[in-house]
PDB file of N, CA and C in Angstrom:
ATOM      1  N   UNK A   1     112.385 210.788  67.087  1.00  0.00           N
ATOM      2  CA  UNK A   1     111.992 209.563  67.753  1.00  0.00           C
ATOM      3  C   UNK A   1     112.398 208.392  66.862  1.00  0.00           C
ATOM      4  N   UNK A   2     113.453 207.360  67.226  1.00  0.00           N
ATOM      5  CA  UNK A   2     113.829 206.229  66.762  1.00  0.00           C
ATOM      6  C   UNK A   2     112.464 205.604  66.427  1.00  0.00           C
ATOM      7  N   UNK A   3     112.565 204.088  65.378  1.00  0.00           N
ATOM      8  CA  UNK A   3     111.665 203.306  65.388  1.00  0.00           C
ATOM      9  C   UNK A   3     111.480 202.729  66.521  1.00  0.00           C
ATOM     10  N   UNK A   4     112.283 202.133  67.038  1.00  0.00           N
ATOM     11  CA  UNK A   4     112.031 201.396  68.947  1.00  0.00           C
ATOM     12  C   UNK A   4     111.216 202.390  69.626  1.00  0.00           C
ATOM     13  N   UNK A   5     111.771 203.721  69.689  1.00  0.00           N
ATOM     14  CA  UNK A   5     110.939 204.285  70.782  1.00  0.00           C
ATOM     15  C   UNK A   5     108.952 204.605  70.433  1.00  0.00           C
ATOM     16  N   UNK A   6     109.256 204.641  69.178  1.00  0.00           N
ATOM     17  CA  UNK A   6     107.829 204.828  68.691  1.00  0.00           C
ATOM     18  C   UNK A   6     107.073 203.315  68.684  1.00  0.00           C
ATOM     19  N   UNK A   7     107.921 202.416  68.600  1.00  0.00           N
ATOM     20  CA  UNK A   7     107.145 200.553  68.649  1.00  0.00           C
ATOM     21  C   UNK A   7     106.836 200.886  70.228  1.00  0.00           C
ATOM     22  N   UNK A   8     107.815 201.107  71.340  1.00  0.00           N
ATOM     23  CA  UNK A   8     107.685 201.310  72.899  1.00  0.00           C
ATOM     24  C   UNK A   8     106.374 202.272  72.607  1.00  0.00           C
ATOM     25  N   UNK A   9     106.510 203.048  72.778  1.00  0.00           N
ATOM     26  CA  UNK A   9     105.447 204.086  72.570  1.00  0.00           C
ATOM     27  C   UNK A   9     104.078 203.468  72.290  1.00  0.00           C
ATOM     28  N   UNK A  10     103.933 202.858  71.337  1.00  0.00           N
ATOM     29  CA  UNK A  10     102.641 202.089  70.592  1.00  0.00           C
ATOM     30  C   UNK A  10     102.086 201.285  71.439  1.00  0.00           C
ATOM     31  N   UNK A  11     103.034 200.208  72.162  1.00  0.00           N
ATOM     32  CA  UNK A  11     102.800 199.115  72.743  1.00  0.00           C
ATOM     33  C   UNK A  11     102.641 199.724  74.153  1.00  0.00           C
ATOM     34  N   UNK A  12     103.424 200.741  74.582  1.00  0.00           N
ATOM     35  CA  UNK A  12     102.513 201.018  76.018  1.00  0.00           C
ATOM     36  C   UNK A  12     100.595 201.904  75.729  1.00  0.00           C
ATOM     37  N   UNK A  13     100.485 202.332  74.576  1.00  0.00           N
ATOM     38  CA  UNK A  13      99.393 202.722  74.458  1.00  0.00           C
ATOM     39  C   UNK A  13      98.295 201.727  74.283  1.00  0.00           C
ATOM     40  N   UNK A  14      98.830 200.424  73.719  1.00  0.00           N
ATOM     41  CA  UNK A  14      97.950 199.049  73.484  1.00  0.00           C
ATOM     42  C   UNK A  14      98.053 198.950  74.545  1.00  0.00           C
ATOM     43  N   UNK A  15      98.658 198.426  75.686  1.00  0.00           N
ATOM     44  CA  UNK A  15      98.488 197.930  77.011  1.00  0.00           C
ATOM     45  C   UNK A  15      97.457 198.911  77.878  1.00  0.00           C
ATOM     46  N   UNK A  16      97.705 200.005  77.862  1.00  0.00           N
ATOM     47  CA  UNK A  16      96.804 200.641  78.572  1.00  0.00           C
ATOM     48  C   UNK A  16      95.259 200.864  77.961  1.00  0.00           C
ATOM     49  N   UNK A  17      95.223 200.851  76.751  1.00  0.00           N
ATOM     50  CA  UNK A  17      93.928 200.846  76.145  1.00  0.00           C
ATOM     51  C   UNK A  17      93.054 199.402  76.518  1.00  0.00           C
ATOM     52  N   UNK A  18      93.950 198.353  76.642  1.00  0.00           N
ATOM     53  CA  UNK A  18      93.725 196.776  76.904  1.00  0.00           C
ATOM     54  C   UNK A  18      92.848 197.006  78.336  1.00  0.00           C
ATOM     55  N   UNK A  19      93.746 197.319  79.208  1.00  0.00           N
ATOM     56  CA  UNK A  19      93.489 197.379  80.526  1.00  0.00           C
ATOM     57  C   UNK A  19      91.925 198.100  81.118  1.00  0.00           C
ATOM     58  N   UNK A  20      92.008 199.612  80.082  1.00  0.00           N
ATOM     59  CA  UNK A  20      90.786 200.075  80.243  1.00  0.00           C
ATOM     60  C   UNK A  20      89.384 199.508  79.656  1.00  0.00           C
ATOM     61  N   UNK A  21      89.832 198.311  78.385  1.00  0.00           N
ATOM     62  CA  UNK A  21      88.748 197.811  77.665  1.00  0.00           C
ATOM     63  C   UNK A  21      88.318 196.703  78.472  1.00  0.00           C
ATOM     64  N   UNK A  22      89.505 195.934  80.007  1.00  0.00           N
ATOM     65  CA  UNK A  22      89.068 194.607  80.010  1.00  0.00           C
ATOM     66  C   UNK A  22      87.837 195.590  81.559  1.00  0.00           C
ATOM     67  N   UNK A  23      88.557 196.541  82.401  1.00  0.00           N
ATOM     68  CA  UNK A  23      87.842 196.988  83.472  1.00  0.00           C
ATOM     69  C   UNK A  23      86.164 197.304  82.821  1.00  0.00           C
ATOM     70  N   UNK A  24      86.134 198.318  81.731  1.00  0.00           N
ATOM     71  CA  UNK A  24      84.819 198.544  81.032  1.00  0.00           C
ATOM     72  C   UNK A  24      83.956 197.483  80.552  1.00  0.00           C
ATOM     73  N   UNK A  25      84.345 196.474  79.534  1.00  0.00           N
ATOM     74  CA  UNK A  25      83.730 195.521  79.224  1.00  0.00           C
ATOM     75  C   UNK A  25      82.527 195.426  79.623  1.00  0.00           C
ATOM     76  N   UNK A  26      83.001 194.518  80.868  1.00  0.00           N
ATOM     77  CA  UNK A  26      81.515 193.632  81.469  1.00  0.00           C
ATOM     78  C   UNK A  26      80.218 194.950  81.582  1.00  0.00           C
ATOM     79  N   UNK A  27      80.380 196.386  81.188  1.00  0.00           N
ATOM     80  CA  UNK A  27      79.040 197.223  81.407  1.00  0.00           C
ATOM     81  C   UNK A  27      78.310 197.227  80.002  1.00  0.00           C
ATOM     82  N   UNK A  28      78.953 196.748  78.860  1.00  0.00           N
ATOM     83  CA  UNK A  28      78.539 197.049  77.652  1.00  0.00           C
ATOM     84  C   UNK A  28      77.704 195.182  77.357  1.00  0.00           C
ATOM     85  N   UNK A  29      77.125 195.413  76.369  1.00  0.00           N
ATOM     86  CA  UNK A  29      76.444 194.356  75.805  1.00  0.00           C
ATOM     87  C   UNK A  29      76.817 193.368  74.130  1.00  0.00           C
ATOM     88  N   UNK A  30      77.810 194.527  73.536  1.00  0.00           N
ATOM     89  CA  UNK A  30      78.226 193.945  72.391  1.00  0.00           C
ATOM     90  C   UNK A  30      79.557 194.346  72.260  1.00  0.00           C
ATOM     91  N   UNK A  31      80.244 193.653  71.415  1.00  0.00           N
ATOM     92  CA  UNK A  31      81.914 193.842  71.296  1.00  0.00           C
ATOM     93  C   UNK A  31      81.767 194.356  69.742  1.00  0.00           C
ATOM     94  N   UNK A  32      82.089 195.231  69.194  1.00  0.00           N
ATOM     95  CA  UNK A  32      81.876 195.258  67.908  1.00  0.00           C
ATOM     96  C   UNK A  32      83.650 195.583  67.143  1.00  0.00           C
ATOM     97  N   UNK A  33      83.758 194.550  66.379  1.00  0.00           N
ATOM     98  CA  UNK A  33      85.503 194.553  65.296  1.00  0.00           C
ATOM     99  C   UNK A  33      84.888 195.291  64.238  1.00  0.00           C
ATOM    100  N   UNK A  34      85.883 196.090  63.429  1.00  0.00           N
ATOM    101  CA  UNK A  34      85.585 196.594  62.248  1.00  0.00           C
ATOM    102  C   UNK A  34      87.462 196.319  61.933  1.00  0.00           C
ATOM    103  N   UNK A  35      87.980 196.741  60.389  1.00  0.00           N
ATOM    104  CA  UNK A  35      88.879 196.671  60.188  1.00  0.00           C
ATOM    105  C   UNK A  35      89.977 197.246  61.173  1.00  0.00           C
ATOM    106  N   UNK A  36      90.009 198.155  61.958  1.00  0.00           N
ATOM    107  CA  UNK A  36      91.322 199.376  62.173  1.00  0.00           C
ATOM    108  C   UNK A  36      90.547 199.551  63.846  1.00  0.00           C
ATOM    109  N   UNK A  37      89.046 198.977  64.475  1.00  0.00           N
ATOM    110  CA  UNK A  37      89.245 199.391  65.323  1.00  0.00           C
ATOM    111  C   UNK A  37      88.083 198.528  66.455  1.00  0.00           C
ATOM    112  N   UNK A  38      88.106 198.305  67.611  1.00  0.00           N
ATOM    113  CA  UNK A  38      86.927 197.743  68.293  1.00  0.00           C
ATOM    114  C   UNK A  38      86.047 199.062  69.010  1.00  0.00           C
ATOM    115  N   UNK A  39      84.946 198.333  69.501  1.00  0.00           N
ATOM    116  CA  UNK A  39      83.988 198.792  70.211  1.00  0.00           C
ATOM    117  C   UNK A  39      83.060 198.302  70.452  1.00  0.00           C
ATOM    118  N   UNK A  40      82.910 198.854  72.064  1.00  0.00           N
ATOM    119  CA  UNK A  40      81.890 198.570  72.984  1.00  0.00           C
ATOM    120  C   UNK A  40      80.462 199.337  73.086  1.00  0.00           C
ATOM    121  N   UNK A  41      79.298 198.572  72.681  1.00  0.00           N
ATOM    122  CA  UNK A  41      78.361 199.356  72.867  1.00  0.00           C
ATOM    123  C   UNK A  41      76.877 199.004  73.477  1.00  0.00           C
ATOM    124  N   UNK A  42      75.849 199.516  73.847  1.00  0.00           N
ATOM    125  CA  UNK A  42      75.097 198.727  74.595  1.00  0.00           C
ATOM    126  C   UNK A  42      73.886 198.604  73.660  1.00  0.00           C
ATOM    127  N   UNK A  43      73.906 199.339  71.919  1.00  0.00           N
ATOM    128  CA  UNK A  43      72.679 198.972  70.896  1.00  0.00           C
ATOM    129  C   UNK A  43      73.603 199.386  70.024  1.00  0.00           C
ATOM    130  N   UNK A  44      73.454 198.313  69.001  1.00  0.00           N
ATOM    131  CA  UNK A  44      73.957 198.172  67.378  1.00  0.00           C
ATOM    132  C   UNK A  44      73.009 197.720  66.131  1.00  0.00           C
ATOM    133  N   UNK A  45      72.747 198.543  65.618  1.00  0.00           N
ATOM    134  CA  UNK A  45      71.816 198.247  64.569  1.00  0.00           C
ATOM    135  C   UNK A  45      73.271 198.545  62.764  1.00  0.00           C
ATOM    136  N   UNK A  46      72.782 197.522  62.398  1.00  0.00           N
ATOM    137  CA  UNK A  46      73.386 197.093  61.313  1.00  0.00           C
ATOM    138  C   UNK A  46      72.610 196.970  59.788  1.00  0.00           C
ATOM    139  N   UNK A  47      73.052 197.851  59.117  1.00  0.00           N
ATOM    140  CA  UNK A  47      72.333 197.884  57.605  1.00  0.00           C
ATOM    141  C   UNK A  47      73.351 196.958  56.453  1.00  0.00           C
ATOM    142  N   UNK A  48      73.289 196.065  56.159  1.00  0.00           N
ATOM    143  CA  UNK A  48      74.003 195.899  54.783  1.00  0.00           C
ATOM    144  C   UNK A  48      72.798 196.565  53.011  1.00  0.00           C
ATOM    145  N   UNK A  49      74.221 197.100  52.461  1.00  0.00           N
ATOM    146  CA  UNK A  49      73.781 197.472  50.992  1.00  0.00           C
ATOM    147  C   UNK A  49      74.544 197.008  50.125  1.00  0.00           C
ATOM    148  N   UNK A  50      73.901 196.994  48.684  1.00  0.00           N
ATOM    149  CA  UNK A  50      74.947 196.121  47.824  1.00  0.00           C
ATOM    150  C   UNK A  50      74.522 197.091  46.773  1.00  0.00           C
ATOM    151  N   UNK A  51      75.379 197.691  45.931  1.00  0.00           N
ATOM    152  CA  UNK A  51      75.276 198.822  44.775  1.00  0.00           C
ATOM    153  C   UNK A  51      76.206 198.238  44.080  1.00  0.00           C
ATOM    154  N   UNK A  52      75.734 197.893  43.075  1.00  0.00           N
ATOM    155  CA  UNK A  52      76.322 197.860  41.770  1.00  0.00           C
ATOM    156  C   UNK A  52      77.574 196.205  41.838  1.00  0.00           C
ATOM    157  N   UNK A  53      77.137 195.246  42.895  1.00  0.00           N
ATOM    158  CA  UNK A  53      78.004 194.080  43.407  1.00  0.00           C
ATOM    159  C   UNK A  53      78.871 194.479  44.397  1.00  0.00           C
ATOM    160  N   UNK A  54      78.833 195.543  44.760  1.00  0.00           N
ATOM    161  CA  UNK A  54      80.116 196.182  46.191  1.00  0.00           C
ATOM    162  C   UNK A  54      78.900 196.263  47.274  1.00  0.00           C
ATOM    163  N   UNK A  55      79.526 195.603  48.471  1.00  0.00           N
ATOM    164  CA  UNK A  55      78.727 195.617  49.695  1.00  0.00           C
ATOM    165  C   UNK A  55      79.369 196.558  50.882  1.00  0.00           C
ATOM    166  N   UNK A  56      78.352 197.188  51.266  1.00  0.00           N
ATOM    167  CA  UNK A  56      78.686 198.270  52.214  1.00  0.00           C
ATOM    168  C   UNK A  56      77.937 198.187  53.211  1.00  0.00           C
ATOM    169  N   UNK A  57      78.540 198.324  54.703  1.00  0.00           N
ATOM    170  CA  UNK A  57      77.948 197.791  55.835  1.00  0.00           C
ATOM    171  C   UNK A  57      77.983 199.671  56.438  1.00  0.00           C
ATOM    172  N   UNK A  58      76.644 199.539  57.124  1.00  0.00           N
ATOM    173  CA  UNK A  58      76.164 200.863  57.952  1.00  0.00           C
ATOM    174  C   UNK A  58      76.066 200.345  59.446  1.00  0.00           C
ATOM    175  N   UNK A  59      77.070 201.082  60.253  1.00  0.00           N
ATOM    176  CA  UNK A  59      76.775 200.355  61.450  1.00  0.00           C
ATOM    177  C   UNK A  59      76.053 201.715  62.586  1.00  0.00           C
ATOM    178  N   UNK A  60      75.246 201.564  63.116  1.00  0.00           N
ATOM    179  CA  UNK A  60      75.140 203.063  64.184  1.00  0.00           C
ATOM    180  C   UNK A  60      74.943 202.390  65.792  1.00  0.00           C
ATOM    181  N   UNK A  61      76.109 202.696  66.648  1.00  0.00           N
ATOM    182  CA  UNK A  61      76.066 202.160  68.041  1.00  0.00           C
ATOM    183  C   UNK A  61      76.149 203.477  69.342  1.00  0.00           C
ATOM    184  N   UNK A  62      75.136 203.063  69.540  1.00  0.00           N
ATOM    185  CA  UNK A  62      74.832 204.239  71.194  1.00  0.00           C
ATOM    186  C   UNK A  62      75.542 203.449  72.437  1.00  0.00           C
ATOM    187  N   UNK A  63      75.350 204.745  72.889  1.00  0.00           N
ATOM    188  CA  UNK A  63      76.654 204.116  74.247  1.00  0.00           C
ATOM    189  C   UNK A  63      77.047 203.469  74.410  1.00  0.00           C
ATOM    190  N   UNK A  64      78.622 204.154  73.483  1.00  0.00           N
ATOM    191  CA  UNK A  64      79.715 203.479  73.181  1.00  0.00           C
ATOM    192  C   UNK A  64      81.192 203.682  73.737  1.00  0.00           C
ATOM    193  N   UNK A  65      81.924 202.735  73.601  1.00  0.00           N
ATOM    194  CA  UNK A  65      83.089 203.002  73.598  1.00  0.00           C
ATOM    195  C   UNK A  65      83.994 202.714  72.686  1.00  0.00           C
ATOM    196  N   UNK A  66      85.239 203.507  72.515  1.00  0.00           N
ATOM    197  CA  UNK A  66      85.899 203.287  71.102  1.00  0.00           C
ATOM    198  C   UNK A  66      87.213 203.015  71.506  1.00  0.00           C
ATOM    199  N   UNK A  67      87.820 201.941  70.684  1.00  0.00           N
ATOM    200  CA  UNK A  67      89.373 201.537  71.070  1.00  0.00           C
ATOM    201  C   UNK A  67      89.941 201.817  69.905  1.00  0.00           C
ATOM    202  N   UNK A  68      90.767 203.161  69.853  1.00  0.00           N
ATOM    203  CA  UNK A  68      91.228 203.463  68.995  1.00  0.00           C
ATOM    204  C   UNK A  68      92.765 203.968  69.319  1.00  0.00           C
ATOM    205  N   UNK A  69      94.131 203.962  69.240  1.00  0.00           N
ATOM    206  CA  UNK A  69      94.623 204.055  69.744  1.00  0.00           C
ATOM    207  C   UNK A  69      95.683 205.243  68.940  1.00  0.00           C
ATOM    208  N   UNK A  70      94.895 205.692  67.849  1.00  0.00           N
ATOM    209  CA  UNK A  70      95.473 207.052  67.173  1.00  0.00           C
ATOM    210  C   UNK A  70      93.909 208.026  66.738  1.00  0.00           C
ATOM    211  N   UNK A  71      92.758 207.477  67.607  1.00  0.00           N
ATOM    212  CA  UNK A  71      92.251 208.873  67.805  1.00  0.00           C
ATOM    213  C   UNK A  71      92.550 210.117  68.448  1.00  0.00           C
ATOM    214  N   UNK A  72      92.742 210.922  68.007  1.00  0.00           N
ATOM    215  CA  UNK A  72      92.647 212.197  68.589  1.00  0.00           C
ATOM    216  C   UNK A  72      92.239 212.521  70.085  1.00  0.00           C
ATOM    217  N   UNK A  73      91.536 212.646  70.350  1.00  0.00           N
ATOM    218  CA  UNK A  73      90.557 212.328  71.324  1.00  0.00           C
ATOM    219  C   UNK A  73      91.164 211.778  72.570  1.00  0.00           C
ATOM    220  N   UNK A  74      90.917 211.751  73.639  1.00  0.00           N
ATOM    221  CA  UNK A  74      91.062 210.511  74.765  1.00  0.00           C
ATOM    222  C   UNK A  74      89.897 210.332  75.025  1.00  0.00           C
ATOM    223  N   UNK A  75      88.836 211.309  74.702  1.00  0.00           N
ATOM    224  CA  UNK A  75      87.166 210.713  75.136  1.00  0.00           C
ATOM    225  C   UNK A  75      86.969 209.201  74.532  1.00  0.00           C
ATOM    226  N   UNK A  76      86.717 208.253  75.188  1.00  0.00           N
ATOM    227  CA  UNK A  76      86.473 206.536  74.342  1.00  0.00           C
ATOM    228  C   UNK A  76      84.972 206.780  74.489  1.00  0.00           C
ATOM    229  N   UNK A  77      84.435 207.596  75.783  1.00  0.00           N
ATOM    230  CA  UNK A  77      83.178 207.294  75.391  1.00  0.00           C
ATOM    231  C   UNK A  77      82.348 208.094  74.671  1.00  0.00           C
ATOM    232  N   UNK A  78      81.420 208.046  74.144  1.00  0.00           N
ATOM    233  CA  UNK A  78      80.556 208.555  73.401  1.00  0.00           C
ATOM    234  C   UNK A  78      79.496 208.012  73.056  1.00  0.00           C
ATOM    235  N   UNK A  79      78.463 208.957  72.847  1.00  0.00           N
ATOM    236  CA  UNK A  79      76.814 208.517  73.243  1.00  0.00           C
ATOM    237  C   UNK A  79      76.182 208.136  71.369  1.00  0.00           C
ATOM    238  N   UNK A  80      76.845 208.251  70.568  1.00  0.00           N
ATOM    239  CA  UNK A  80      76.896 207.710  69.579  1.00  0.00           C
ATOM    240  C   UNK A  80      78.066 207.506  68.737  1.00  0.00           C
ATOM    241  N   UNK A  81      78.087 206.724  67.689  1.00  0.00           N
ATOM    242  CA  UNK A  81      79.278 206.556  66.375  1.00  0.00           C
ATOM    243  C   UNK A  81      78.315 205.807  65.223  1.00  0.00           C
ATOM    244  N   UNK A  82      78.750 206.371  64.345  1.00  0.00           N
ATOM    245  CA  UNK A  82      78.513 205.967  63.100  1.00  0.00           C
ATOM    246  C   UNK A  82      79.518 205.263  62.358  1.00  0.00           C
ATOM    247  N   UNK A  83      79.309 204.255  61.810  1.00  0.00           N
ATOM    248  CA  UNK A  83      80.656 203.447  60.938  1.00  0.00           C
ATOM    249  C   UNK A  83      79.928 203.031  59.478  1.00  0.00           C
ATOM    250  N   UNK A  84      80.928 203.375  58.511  1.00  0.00           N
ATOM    251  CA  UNK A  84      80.754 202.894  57.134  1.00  0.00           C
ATOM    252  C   UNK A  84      82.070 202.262  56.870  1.00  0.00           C
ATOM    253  N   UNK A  85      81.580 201.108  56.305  1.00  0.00           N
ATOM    254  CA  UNK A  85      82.566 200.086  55.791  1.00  0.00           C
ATOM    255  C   UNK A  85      82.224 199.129  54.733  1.00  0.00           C
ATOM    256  N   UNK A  86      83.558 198.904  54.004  1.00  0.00           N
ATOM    257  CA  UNK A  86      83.449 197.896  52.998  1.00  0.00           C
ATOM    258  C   UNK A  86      84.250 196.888  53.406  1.00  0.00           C
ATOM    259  N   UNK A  87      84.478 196.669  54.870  1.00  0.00           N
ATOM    260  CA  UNK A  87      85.116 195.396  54.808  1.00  0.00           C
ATOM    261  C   UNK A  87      84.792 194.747  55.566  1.00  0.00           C
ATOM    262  N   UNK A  88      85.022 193.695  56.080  1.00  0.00           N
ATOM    263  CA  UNK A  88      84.109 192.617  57.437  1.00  0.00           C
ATOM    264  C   UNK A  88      83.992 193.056  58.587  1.00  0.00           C
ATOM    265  N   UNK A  89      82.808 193.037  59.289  1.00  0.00           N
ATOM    266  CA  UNK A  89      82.732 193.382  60.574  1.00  0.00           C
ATOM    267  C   UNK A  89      82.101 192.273  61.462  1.00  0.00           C
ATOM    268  N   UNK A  90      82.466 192.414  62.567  1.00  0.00           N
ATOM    269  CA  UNK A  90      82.232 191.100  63.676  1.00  0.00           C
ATOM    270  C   UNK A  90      81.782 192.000  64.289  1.00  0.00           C
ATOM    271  N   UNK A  91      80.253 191.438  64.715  1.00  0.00           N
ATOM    272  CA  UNK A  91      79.712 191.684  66.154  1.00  0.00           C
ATOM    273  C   UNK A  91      79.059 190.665  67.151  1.00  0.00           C
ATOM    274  N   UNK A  92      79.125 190.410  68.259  1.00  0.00           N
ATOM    275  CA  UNK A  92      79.001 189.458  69.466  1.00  0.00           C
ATOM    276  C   UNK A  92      78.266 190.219  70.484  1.00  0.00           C
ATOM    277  N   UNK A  93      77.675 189.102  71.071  1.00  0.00           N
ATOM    278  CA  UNK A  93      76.841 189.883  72.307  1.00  0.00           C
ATOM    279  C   UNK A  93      77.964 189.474  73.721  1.00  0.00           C
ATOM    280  N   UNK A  94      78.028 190.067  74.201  1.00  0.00           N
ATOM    281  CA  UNK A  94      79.000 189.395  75.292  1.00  0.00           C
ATOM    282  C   UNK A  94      78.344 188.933  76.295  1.00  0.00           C
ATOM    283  N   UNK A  95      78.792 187.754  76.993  1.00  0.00           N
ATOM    284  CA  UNK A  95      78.335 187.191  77.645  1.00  0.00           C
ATOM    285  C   UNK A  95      77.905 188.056  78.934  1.00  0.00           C
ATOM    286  N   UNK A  96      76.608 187.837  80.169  1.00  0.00           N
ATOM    287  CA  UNK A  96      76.487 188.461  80.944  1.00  0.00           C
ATOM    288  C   UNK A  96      77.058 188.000  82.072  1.00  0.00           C
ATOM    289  N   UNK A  97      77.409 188.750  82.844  1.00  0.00           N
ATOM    290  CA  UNK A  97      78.281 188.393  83.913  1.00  0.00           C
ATOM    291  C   UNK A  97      76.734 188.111  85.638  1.00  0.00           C
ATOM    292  N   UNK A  98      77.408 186.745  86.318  1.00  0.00           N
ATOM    293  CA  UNK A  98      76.374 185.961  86.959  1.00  0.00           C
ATOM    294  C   UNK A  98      76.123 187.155  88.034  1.00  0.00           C
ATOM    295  N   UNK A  99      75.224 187.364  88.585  1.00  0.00           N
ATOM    296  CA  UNK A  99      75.205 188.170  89.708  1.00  0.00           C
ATOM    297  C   UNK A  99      75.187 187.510  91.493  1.00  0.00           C
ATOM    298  N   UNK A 100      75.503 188.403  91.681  1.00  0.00           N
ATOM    299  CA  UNK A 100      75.875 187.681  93.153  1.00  0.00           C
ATOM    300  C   UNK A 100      75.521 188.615  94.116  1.00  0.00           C
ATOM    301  N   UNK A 101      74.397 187.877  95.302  1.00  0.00           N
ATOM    302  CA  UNK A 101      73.451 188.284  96.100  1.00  0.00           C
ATOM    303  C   UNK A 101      73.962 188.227  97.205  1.00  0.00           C
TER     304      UNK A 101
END
């Protein structure tokens, strides 16, 4: 596999991962960034620790979804994930969508 066909390759897997994250979205309650990957989940509880001046973030999110686009897996959803990290993480509540009667 050339480099082009593997960039093609990549970029149709971003587009379709896009597509399934924008249809899912609006059911989840938080958007959560970590370095290498997003996710959707509907409870995020967040620990920071600091040992020795190094800070390490504990994240644990239930029904979730994962945008990962070299997991293994095609399951995105899953009823838990655990994340450890030492590097910045963004989390947001997403806005709720208006309902209509």
């Amino acid at each position: 596999m050339s480099a082009d066909d593997l960039e093609q390759y990549e970029a149709e897997i971003e587009h379709q991962l896009f597509q399934e994250y924008r249809d899912v979205s609006p059911t989840f309650q938080y958007v959560v960034e970590t370095e290498r990957r997003f996710y959707l989940a509907n409870a995020v509880e967040h620990t920071v620790h600091t040992d020795g001046g190094r800070t390490r973030i504990e994240l644990l999110m239930t029904d979730a979804w994962v945008w990962d686009m070299y997991r293994q897996t095609k399951m995105r959803f899953v009823p838990q994930v655990r994340v450890v990290t030492f590097k910045d993480v963004n989390i947001e509540e997403l806005p709720k969508p208006d309902l209509e009667l």
